[in-house]
C-alpha atoms as a PDB file:
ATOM      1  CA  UNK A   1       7.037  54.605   4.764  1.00  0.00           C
ATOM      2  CA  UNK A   2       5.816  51.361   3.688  1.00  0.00           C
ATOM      3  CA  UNK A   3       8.197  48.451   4.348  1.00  0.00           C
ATOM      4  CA  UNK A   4      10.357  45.808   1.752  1.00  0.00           C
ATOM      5  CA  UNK A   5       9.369  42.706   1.539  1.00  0.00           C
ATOM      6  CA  UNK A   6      10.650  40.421  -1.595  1.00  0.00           C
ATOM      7  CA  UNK A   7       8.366  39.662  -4.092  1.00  0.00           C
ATOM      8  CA  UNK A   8       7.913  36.105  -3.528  1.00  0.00           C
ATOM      9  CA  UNK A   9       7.099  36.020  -0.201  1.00  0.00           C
ATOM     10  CA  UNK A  10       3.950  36.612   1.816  1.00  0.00           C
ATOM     11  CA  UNK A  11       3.377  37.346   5.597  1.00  0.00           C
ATOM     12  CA  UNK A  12       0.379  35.737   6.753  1.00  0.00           C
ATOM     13  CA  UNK A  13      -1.815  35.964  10.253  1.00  0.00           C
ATOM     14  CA  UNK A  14      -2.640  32.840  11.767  1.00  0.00           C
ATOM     15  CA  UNK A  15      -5.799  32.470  13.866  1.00  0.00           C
ATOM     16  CA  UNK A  16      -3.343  32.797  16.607  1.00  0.00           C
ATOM     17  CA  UNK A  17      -2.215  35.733  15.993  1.00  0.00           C
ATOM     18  CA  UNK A  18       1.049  34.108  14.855  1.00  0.00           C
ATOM     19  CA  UNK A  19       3.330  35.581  11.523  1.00  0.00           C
ATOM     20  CA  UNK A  20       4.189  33.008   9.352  1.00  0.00           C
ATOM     21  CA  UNK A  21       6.383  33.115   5.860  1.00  0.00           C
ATOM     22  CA  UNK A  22       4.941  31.449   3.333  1.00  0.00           C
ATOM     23  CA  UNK A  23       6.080  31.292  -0.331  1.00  0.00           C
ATOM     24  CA  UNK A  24       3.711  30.423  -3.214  1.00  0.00           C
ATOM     25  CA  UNK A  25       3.952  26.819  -4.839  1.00  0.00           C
ATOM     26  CA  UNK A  26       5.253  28.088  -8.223  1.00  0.00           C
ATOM     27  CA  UNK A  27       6.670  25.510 -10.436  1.00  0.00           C
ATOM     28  CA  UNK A  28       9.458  28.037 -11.068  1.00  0.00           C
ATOM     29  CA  UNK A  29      10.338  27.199  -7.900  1.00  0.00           C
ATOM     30  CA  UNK A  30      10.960  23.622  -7.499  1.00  0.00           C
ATOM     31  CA  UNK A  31      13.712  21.720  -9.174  1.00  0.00           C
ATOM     32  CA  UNK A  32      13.571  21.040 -13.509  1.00  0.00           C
ATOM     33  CA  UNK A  33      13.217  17.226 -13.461  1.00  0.00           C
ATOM     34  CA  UNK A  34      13.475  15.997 -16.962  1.00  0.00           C
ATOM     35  CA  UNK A  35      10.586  14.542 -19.169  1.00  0.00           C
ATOM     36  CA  UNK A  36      12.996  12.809 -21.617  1.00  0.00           C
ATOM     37  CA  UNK A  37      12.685   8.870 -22.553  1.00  0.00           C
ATOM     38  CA  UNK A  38      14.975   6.581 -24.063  1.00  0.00           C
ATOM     39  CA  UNK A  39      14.181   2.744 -24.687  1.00  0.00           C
ATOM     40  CA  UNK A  40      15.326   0.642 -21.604  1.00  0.00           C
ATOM     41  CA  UNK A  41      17.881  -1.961 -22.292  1.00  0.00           C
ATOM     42  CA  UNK A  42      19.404  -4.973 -20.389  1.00  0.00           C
ATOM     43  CA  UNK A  43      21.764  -2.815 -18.917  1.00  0.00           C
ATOM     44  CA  UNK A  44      19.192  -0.836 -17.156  1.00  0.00           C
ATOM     45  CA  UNK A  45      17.497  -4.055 -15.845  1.00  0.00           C
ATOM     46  CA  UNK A  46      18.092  -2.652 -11.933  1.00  0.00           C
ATOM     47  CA  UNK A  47      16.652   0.709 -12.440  1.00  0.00           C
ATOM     48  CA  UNK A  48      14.005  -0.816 -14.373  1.00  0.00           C
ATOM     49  CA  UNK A  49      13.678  -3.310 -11.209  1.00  0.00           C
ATOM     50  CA  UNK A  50      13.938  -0.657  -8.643  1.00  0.00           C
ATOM     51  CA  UNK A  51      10.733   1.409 -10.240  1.00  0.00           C
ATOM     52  CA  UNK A  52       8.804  -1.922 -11.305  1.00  0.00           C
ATOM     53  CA  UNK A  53       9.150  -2.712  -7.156  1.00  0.00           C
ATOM     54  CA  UNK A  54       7.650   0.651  -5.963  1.00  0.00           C
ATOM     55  CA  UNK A  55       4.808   0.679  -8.624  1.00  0.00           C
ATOM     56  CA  UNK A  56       4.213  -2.473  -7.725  1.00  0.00           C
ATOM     57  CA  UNK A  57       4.364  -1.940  -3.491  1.00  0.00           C
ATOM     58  CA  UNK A  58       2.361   1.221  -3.719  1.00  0.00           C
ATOM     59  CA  UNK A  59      -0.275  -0.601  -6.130  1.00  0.00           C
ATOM     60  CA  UNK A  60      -0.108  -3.926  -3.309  1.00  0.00           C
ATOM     61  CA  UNK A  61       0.540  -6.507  -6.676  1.00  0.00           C
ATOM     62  CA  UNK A  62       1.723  -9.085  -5.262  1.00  0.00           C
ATOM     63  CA  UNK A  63       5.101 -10.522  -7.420  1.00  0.00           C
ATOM     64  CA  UNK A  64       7.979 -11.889  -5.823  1.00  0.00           C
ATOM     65  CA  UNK A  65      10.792 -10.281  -7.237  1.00  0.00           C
ATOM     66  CA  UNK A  66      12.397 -13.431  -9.422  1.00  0.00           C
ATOM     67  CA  UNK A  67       9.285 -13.497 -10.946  1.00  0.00           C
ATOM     68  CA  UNK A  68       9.046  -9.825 -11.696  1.00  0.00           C
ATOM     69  CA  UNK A  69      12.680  -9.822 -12.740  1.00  0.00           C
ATOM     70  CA  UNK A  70      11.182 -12.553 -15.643  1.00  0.00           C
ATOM     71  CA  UNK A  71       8.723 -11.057 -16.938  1.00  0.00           C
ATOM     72  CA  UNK A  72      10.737  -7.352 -17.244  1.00  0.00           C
ATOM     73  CA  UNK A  73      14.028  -9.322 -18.861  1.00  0.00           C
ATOM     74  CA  UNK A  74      12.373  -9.633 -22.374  1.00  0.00           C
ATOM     75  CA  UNK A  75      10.959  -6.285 -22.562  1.00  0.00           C
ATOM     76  CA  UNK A  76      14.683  -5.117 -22.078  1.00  0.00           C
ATOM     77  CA  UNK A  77      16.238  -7.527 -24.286  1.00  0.00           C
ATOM     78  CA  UNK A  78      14.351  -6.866 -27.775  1.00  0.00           C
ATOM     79  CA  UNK A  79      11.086  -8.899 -27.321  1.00  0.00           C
ATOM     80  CA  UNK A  80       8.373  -8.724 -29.993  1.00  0.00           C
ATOM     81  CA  UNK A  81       5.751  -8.380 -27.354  1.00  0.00           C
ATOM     82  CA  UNK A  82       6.974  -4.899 -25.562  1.00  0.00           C
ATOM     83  CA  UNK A  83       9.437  -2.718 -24.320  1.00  0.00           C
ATOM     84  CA  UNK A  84       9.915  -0.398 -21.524  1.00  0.00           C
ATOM     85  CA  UNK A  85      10.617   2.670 -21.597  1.00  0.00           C
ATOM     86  CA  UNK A  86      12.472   5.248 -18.711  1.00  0.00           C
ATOM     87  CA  UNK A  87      11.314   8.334 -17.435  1.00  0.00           C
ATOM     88  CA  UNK A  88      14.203  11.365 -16.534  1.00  0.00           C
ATOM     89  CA  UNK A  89      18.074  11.617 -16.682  1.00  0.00           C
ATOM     90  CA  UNK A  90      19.230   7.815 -17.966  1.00  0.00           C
ATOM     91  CA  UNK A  91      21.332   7.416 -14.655  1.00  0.00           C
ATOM     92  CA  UNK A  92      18.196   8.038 -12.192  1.00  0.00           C
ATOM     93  CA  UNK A  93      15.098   7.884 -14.036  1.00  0.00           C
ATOM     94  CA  UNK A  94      11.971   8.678 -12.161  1.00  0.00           C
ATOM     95  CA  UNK A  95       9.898   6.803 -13.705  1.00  0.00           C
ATOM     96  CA  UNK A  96       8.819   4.064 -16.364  1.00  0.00           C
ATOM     97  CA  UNK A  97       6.148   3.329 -19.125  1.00  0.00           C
ATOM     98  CA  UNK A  98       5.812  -0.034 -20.062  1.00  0.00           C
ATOM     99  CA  UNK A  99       4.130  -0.820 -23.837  1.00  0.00           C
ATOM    100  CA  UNK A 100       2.918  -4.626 -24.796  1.00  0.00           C
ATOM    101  CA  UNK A 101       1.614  -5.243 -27.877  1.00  0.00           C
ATOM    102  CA  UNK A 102      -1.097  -7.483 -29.108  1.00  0.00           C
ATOM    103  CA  UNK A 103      -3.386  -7.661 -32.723  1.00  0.00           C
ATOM    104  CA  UNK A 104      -6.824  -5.924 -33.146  1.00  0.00           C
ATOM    105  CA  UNK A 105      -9.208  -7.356 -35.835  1.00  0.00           C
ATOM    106  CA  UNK A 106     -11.996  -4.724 -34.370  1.00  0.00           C
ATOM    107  CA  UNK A 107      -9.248  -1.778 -34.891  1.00  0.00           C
ATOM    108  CA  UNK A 108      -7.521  -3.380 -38.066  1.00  0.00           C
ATOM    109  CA  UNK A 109      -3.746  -4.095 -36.585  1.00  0.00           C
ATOM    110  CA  UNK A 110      -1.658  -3.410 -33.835  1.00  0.00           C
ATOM    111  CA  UNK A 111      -2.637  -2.740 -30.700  1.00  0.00           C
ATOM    112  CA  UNK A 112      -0.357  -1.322 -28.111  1.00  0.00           C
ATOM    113  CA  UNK A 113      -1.223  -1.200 -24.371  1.00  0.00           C
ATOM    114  CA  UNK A 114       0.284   1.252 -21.485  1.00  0.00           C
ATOM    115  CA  UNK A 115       0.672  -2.093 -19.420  1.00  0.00           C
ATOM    116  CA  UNK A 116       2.018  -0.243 -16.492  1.00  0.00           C
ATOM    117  CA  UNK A 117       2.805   3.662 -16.184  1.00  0.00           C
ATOM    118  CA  UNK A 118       4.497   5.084 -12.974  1.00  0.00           C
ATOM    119  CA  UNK A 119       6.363   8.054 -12.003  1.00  0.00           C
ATOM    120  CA  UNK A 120       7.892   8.336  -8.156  1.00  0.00           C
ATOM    121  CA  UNK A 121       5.591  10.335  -5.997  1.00  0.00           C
ATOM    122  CA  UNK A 122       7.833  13.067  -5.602  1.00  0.00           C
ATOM    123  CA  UNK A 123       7.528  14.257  -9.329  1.00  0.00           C
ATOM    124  CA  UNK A 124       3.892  13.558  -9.546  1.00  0.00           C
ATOM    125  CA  UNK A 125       1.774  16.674 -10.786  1.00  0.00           C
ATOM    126  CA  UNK A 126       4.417  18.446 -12.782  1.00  0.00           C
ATOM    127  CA  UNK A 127       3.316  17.524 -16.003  1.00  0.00           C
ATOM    128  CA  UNK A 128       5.552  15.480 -16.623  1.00  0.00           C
ATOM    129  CA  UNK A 129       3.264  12.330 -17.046  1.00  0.00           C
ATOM    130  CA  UNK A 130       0.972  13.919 -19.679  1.00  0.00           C
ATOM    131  CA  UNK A 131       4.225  15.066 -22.045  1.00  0.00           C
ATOM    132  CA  UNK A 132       6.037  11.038 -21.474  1.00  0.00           C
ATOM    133  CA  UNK A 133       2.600  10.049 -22.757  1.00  0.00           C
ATOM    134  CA  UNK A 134       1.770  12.267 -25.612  1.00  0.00           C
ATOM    135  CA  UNK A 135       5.576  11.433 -26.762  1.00  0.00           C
ATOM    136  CA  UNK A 136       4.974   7.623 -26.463  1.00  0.00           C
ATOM    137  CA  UNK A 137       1.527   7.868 -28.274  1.00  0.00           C
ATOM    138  CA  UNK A 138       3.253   9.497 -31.225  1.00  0.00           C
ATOM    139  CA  UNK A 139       5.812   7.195 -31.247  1.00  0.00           C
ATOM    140  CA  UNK A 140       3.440   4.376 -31.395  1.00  0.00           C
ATOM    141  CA  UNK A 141       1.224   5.311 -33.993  1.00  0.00           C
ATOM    142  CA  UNK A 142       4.032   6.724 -36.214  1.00  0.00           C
ATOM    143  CA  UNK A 143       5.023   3.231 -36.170  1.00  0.00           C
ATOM    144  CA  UNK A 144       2.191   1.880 -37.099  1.00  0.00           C
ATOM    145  CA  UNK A 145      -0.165   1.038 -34.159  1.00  0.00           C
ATOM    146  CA  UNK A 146      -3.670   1.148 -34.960  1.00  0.00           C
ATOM    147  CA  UNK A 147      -4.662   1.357 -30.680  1.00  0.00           C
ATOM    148  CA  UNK A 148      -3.367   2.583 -27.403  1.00  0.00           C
ATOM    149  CA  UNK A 149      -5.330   1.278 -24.618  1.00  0.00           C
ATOM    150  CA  UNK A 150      -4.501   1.188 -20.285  1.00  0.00           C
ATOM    151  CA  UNK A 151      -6.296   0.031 -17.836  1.00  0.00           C
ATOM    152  CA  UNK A 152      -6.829   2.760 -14.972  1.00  0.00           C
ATOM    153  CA  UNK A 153      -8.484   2.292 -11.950  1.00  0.00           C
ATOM    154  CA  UNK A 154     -11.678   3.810 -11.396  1.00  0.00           C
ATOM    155  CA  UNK A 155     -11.088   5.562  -8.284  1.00  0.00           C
ATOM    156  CA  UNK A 156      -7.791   7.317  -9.442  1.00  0.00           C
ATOM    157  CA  UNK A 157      -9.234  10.146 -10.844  1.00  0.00           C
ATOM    158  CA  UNK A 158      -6.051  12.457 -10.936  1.00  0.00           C
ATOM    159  CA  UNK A 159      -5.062   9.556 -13.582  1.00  0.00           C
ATOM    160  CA  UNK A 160      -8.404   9.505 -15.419  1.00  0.00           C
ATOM    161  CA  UNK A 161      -8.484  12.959 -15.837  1.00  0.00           C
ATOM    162  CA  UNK A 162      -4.884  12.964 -17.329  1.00  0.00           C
ATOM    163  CA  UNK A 163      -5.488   9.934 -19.405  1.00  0.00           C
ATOM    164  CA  UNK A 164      -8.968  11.707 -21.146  1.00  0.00           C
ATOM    165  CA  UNK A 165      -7.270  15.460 -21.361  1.00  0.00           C
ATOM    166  CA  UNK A 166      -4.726  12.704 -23.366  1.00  0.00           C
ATOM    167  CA  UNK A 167      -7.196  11.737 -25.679  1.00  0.00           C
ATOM    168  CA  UNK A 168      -7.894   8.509 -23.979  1.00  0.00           C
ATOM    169  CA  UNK A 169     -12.073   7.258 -24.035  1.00  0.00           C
ATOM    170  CA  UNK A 170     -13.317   4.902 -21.696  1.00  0.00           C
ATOM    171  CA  UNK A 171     -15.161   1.971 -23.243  1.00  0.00           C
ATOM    172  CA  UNK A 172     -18.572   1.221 -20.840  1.00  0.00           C
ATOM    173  CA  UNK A 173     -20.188  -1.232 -23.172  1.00  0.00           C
ATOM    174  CA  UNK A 174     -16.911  -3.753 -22.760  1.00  0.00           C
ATOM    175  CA  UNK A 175     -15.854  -5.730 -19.540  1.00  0.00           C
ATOM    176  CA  UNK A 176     -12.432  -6.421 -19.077  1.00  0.00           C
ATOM    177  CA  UNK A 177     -12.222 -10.227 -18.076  1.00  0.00           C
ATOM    178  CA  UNK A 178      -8.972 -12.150 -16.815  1.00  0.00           C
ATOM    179  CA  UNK A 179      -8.309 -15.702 -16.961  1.00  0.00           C
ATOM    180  CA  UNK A 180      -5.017 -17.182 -15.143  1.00  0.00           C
ATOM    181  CA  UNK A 181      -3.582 -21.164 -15.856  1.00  0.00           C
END
């Protein structure tokens, strides 16, 4: 008579002989976590800090925080030149996308950038990244931009990957150059 075992699990033999329960990674599994985004304002200026810091720390920029907290207050407060935008439930996001703008003669118009895009580790590899990003795109180029560029390192290639399944090209023939006062 053969024996019950649930579904989900699995019995498994360990080169020692050992039994071990192991249940498959399905996604059905883990928690929902919400891909939603709604346009940070002032009043979200610490959860906005909060994620900014951990990007940041896990990146190793190096910003003290009254400085960081200056140059996030005017994408929170209506600036011209960007806006943030949060990841997840509105009263614990997990996550941010932060859009700048600039003007492309090359492209004819505006010219949005993906200045900084972070979700907390624990989320990472749900999909959730891809579907924040497709919405954002849309939203940007319903509105008029003519661009969307980021800046990706070129080891992180779990981020390239997503970024070119996204639509994204990378340009070889141009160098990106910096200049500081």
């Amino acid at each position: 008579m053969a024996r019950h075992r649930p579904h989900p699990q699995r019995h498994l033999h360990g080169r020692c002989g050992c039994r071990r329960l192991l249940r498959p990674s399905d996604p059905a599994d883990r928690p929902a976590v919400s891909a939603a985004i709604h346009l940070a304002g002032e009043a979200d200026i610490d959860g906005v800090l909060a994620l900014v810091t951990a990007f940041h720390e896990e990146q190793g920029f190096p910003l003290d925080p009254d400085r960081r907290r200056a140059c996030i207050l005017p994408l929170l407060t209506g600036s011209p030149y960007g806006s943030v935008y949060l990841i997840g439930p509105q009263r614990a996001p997990i996550g941010y996308v932060a859009v700048t703008f600039t003007w492309s003669v090359e492209f004819g118009g505006l010219d949005a950038a993906l200045d900084e895009v972070y979700l907390r580790p624990g989320v990472r590899g749900r999909g959730i990244a891809g579907e924040v990003l497709q919405a954002i795109c849309k939203r940007l180029f319903e509105a008029g931009v003519m661009l969307i560029d980021l800046e990706v390192d070129r080891d992180n290639a779990p981020a390239r990957r997503l970024y070119e399944r996204l639509g994204f090209e990378a340009r070889d023939t141009y160098l990106i150059m910096h200049r500081t006062p």
